[in-house]
N, C-alpha and C. Protein backbone atom coordinates (compact mmCIF):
# COMPACT_ATOMS: atom_id res chain seq x y z
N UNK A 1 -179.87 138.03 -87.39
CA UNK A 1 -180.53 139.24 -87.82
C UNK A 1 -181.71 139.49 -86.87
N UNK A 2 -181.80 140.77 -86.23
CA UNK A 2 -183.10 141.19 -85.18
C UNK A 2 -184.29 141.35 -86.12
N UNK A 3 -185.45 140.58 -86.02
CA UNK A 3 -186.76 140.40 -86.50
C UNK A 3 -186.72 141.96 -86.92
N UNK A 4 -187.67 142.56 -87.44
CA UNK A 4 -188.84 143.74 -87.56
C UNK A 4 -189.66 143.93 -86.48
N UNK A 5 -190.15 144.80 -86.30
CA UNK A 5 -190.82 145.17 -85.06
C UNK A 5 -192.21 145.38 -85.68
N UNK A 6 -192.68 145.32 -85.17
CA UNK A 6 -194.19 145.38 -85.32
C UNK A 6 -194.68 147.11 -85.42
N UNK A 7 -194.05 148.00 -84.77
CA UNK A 7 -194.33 149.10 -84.86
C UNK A 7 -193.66 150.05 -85.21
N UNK A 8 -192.55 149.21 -86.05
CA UNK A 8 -191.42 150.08 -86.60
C UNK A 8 -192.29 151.28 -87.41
N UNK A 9 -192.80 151.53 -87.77
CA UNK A 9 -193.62 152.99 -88.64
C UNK A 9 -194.89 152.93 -87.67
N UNK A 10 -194.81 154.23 -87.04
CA UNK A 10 -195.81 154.95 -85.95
C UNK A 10 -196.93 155.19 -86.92
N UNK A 11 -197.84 155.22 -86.83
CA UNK A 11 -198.87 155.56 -87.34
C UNK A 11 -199.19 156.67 -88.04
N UNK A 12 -198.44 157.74 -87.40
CA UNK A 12 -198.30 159.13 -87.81
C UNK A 12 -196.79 159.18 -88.50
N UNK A 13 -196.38 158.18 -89.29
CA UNK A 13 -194.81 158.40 -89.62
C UNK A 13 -194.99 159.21 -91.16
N UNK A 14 -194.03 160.23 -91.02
CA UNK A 14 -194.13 160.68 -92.19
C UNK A 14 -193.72 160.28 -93.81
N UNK A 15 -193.06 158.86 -93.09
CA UNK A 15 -193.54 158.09 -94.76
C UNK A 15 -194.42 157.95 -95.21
N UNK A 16 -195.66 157.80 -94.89
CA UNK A 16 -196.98 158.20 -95.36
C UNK A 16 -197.26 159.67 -96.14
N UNK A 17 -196.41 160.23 -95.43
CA UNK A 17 -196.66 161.64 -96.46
C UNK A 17 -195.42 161.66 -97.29
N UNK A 18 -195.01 160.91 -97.41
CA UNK A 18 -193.52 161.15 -98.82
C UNK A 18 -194.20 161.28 -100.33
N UNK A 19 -193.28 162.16 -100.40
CA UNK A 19 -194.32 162.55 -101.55
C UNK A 19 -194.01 161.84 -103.14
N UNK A 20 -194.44 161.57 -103.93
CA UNK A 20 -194.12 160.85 -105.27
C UNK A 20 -193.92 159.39 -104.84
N UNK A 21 -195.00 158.81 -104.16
CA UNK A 21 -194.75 157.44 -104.12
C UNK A 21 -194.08 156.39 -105.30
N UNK A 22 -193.09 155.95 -104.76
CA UNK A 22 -192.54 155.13 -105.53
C UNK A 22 -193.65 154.11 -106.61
N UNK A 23 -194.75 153.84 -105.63
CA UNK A 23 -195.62 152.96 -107.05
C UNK A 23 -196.71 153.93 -107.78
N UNK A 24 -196.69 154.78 -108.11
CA UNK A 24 -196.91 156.24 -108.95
C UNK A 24 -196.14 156.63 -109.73
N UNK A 25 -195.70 155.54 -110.57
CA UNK A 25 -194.63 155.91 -111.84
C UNK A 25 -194.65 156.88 -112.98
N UNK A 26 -196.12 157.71 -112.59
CA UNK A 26 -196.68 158.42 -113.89
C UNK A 26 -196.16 159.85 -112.50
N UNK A 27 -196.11 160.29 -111.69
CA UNK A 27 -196.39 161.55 -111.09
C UNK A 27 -194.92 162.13 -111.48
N UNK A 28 -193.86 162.18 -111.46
CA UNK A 28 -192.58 162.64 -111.95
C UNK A 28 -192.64 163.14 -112.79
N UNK A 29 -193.28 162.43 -114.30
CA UNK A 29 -193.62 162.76 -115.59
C UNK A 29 -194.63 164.06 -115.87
N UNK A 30 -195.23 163.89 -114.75
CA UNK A 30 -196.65 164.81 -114.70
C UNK A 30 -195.93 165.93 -114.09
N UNK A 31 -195.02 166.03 -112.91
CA UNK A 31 -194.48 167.14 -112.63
C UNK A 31 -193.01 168.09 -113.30
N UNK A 32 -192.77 166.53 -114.26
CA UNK A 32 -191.93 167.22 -115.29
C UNK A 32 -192.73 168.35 -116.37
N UNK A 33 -193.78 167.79 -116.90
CA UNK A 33 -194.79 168.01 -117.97
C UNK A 33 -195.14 169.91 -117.37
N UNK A 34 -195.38 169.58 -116.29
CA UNK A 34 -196.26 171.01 -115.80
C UNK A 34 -194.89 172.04 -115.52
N UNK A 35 -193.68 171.39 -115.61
CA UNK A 35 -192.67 172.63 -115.32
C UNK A 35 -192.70 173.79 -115.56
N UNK A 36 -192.75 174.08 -116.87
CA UNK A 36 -193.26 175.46 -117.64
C UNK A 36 -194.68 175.99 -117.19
N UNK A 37 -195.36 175.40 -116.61
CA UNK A 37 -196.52 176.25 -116.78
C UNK A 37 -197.92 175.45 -116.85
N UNK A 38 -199.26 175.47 -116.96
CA UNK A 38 -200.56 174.64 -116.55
C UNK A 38 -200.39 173.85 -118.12
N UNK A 39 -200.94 172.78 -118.14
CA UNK A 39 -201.27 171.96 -119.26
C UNK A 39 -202.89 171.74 -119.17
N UNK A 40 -203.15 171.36 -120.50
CA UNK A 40 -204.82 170.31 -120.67
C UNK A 40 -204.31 168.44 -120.49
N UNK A 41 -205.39 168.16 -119.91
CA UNK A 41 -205.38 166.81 -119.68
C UNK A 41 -204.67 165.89 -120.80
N UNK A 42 -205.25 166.62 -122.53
CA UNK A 42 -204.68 166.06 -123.56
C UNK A 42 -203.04 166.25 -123.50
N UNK A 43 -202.91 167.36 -123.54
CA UNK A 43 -201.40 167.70 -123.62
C UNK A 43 -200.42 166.78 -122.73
N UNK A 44 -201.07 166.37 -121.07
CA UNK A 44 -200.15 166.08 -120.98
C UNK A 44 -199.89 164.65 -121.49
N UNK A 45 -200.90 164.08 -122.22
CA UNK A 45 -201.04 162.49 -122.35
C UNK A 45 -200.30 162.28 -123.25
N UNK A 46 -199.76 163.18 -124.08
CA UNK A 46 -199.19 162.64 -125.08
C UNK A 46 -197.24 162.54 -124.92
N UNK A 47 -196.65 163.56 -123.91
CA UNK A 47 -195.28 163.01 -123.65
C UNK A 47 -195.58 161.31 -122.81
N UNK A 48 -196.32 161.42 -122.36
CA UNK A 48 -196.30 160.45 -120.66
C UNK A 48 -196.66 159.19 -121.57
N UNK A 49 -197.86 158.71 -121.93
CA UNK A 49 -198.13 157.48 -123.00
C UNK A 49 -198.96 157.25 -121.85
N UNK A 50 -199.79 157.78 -120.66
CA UNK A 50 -200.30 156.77 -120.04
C UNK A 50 -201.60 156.60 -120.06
N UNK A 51 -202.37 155.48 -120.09
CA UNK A 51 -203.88 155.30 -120.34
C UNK A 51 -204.43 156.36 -119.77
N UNK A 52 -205.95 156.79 -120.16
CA UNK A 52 -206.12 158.38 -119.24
C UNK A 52 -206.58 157.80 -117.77
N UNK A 53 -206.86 156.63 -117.57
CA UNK A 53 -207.19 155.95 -116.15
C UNK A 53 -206.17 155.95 -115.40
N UNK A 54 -205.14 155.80 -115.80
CA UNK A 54 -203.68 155.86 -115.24
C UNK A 54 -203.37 157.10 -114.80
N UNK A 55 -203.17 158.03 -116.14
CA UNK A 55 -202.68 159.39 -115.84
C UNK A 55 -204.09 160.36 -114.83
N UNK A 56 -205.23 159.89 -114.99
CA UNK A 56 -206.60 160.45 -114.07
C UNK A 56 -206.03 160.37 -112.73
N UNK A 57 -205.83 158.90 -112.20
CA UNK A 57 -205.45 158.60 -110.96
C UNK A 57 -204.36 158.89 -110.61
N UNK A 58 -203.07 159.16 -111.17
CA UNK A 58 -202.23 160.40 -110.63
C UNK A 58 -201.95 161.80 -110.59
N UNK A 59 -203.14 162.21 -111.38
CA UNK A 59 -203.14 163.53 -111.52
C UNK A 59 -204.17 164.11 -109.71
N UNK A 60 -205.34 163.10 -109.90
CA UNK A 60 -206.14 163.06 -108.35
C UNK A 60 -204.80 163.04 -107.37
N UNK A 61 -204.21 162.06 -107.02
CA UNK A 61 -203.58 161.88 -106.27
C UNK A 61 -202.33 163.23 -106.23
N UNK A 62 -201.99 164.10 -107.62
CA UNK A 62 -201.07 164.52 -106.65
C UNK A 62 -202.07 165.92 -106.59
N UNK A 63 -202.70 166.20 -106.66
CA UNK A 63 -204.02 167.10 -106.44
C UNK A 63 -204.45 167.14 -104.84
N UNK A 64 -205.05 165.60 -104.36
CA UNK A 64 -205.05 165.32 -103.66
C UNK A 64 -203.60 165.59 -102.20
N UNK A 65 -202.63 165.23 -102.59
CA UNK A 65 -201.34 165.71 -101.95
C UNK A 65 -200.96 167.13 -102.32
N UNK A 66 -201.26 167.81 -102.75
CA UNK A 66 -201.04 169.45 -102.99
C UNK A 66 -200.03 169.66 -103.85
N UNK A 67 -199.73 169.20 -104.66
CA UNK A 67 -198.70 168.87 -105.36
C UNK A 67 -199.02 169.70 -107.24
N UNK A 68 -200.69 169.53 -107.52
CA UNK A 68 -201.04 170.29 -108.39
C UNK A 68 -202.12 170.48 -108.22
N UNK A 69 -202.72 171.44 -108.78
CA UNK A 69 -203.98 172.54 -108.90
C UNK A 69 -204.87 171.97 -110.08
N UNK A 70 -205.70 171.60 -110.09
CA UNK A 70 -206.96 171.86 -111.25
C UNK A 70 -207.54 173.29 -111.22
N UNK A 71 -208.32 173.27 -112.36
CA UNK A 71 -208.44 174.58 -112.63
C UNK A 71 -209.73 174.77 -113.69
N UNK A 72 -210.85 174.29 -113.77
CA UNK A 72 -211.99 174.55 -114.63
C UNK A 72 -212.83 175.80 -115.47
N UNK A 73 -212.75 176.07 -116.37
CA UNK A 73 -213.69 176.80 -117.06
C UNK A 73 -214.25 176.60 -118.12
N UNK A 74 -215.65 176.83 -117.76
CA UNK A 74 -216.31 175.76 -118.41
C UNK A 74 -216.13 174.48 -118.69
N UNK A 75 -215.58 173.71 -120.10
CA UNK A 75 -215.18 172.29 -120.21
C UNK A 75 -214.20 172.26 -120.13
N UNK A 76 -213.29 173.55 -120.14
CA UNK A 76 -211.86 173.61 -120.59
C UNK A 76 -210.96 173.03 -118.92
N UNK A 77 -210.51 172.54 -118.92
CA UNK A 77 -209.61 171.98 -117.50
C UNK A 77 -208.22 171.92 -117.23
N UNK A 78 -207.37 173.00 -116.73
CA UNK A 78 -206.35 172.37 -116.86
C UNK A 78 -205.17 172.39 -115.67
N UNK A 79 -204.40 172.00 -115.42
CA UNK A 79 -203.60 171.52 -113.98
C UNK A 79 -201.84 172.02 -114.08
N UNK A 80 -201.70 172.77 -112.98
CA UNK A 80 -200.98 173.33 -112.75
C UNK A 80 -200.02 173.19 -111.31
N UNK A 81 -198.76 173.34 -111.23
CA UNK A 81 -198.20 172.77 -110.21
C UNK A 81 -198.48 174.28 -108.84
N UNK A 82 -198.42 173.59 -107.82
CA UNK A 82 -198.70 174.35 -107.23
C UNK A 82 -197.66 175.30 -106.52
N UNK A 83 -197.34 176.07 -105.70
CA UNK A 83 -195.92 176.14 -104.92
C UNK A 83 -195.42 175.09 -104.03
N UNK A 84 -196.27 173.98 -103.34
CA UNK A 84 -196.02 172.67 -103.26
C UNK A 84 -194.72 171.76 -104.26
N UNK A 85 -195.85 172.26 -105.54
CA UNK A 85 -195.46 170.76 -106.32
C UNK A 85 -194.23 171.40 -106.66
N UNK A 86 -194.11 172.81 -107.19
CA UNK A 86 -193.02 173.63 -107.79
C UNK A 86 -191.44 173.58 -107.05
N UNK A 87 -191.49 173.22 -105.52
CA UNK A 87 -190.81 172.77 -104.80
C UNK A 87 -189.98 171.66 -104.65
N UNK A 88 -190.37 170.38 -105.71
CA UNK A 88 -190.26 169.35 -105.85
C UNK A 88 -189.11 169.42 -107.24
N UNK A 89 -189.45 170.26 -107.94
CA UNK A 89 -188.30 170.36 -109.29
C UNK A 89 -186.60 169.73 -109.02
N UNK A 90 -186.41 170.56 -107.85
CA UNK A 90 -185.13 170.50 -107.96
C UNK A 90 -184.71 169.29 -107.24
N UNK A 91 -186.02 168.36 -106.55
CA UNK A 91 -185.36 167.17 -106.42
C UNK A 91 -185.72 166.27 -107.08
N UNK A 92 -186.90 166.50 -108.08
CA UNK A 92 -186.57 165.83 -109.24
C UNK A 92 -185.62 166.03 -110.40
N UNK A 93 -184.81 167.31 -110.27
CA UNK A 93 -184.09 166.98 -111.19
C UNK A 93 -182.82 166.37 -110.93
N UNK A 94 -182.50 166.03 -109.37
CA UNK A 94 -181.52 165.61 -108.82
C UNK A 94 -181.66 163.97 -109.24
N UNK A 95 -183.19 163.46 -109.39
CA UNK A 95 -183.15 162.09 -109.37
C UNK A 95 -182.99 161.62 -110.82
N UNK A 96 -183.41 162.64 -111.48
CA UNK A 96 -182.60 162.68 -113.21
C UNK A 96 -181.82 162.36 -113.75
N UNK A 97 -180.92 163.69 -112.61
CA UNK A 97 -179.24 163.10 -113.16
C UNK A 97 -178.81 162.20 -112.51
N UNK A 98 -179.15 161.70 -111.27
CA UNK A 98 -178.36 160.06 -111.07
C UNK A 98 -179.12 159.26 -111.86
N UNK A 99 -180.31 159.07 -112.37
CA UNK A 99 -180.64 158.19 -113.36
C UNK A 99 -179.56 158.08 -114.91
N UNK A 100 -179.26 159.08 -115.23
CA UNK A 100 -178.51 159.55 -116.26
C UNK A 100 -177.29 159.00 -116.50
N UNK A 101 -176.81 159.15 -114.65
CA UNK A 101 -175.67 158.67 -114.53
C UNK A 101 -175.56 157.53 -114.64
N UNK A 102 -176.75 156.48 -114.29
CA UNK A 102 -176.71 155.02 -113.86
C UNK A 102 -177.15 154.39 -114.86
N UNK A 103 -177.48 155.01 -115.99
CA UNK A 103 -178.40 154.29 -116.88
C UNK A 103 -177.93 153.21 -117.61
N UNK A 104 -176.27 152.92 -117.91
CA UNK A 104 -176.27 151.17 -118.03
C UNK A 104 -176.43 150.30 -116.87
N UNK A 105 -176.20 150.49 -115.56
CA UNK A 105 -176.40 149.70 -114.49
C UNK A 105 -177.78 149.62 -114.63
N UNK A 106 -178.64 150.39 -114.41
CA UNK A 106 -180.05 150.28 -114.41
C UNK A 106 -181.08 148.97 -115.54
N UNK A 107 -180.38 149.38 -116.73
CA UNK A 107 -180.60 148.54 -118.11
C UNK A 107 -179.72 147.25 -117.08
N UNK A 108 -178.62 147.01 -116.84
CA UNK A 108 -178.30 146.14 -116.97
C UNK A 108 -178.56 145.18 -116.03
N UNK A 109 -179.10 145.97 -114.82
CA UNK A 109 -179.91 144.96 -113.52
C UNK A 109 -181.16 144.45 -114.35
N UNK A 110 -181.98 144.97 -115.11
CA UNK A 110 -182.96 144.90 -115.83
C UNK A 110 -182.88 143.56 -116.91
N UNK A 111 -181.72 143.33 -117.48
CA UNK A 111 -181.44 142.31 -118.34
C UNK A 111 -181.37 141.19 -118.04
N UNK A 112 -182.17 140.32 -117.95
CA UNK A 112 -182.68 139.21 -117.69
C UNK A 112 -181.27 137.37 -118.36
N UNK A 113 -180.63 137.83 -118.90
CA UNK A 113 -179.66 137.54 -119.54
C UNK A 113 -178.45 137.95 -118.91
N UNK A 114 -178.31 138.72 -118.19
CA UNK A 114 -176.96 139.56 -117.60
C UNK A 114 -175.77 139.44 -118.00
């Protein structure tokens, strides 16, 4: 087997910009959540289950990546996908249905017992 290279990813490689990092398990949920339309921070916490430290730091992050909009008045706050993030639907819903499809293989790589 030929080693790895040391510079196999250029510095400027656009895996760095892929968007929905795989260890961001909450941002899918968050761009499912906003499909319809802007949510409050509460709203979206309650499909997702995720601590608000959790769901804070991926909501920054896909904010941060252009992916959704904040939106303030007064206390009221709420986040909306952008034409960025809105772009992303249809390949999340592609990763849906192969989940859908796979979902005893998935459970069953998962089963520790096999």
């Amino acid at each position: 087997m030929t080693p790895l290279r040391a510079d196999m990813f250029d510095e400027i490689c656009p895996s760095t910009l892929v968007p929905l990092r795989m260890a961001d398990k909450w941002a899918p949920l968050v761009i499912r959540c906003l499909e319809e339309g802007p949510r409050r921070f509460s709203e979206l916490r309650v499909p997702i289950r995720a601590s608000a430290k959790a769901l804070t730091t991926s909501l920054r992050r896909l904010e941060r990546d252009g992916f959704v909009s904040r939106s303030a008045v007064g206390r009221s706050v709420t986040y909306a996908l952008s034409p960025l993030g809105e772009s992303l639907l249809a390949q999340l819903e592609v990763w849906c249905a192969w989940a859908s499809e796979h979902w005893d293989d998935l459970l069953d790589a998962r089963d520790p017992v096999g």
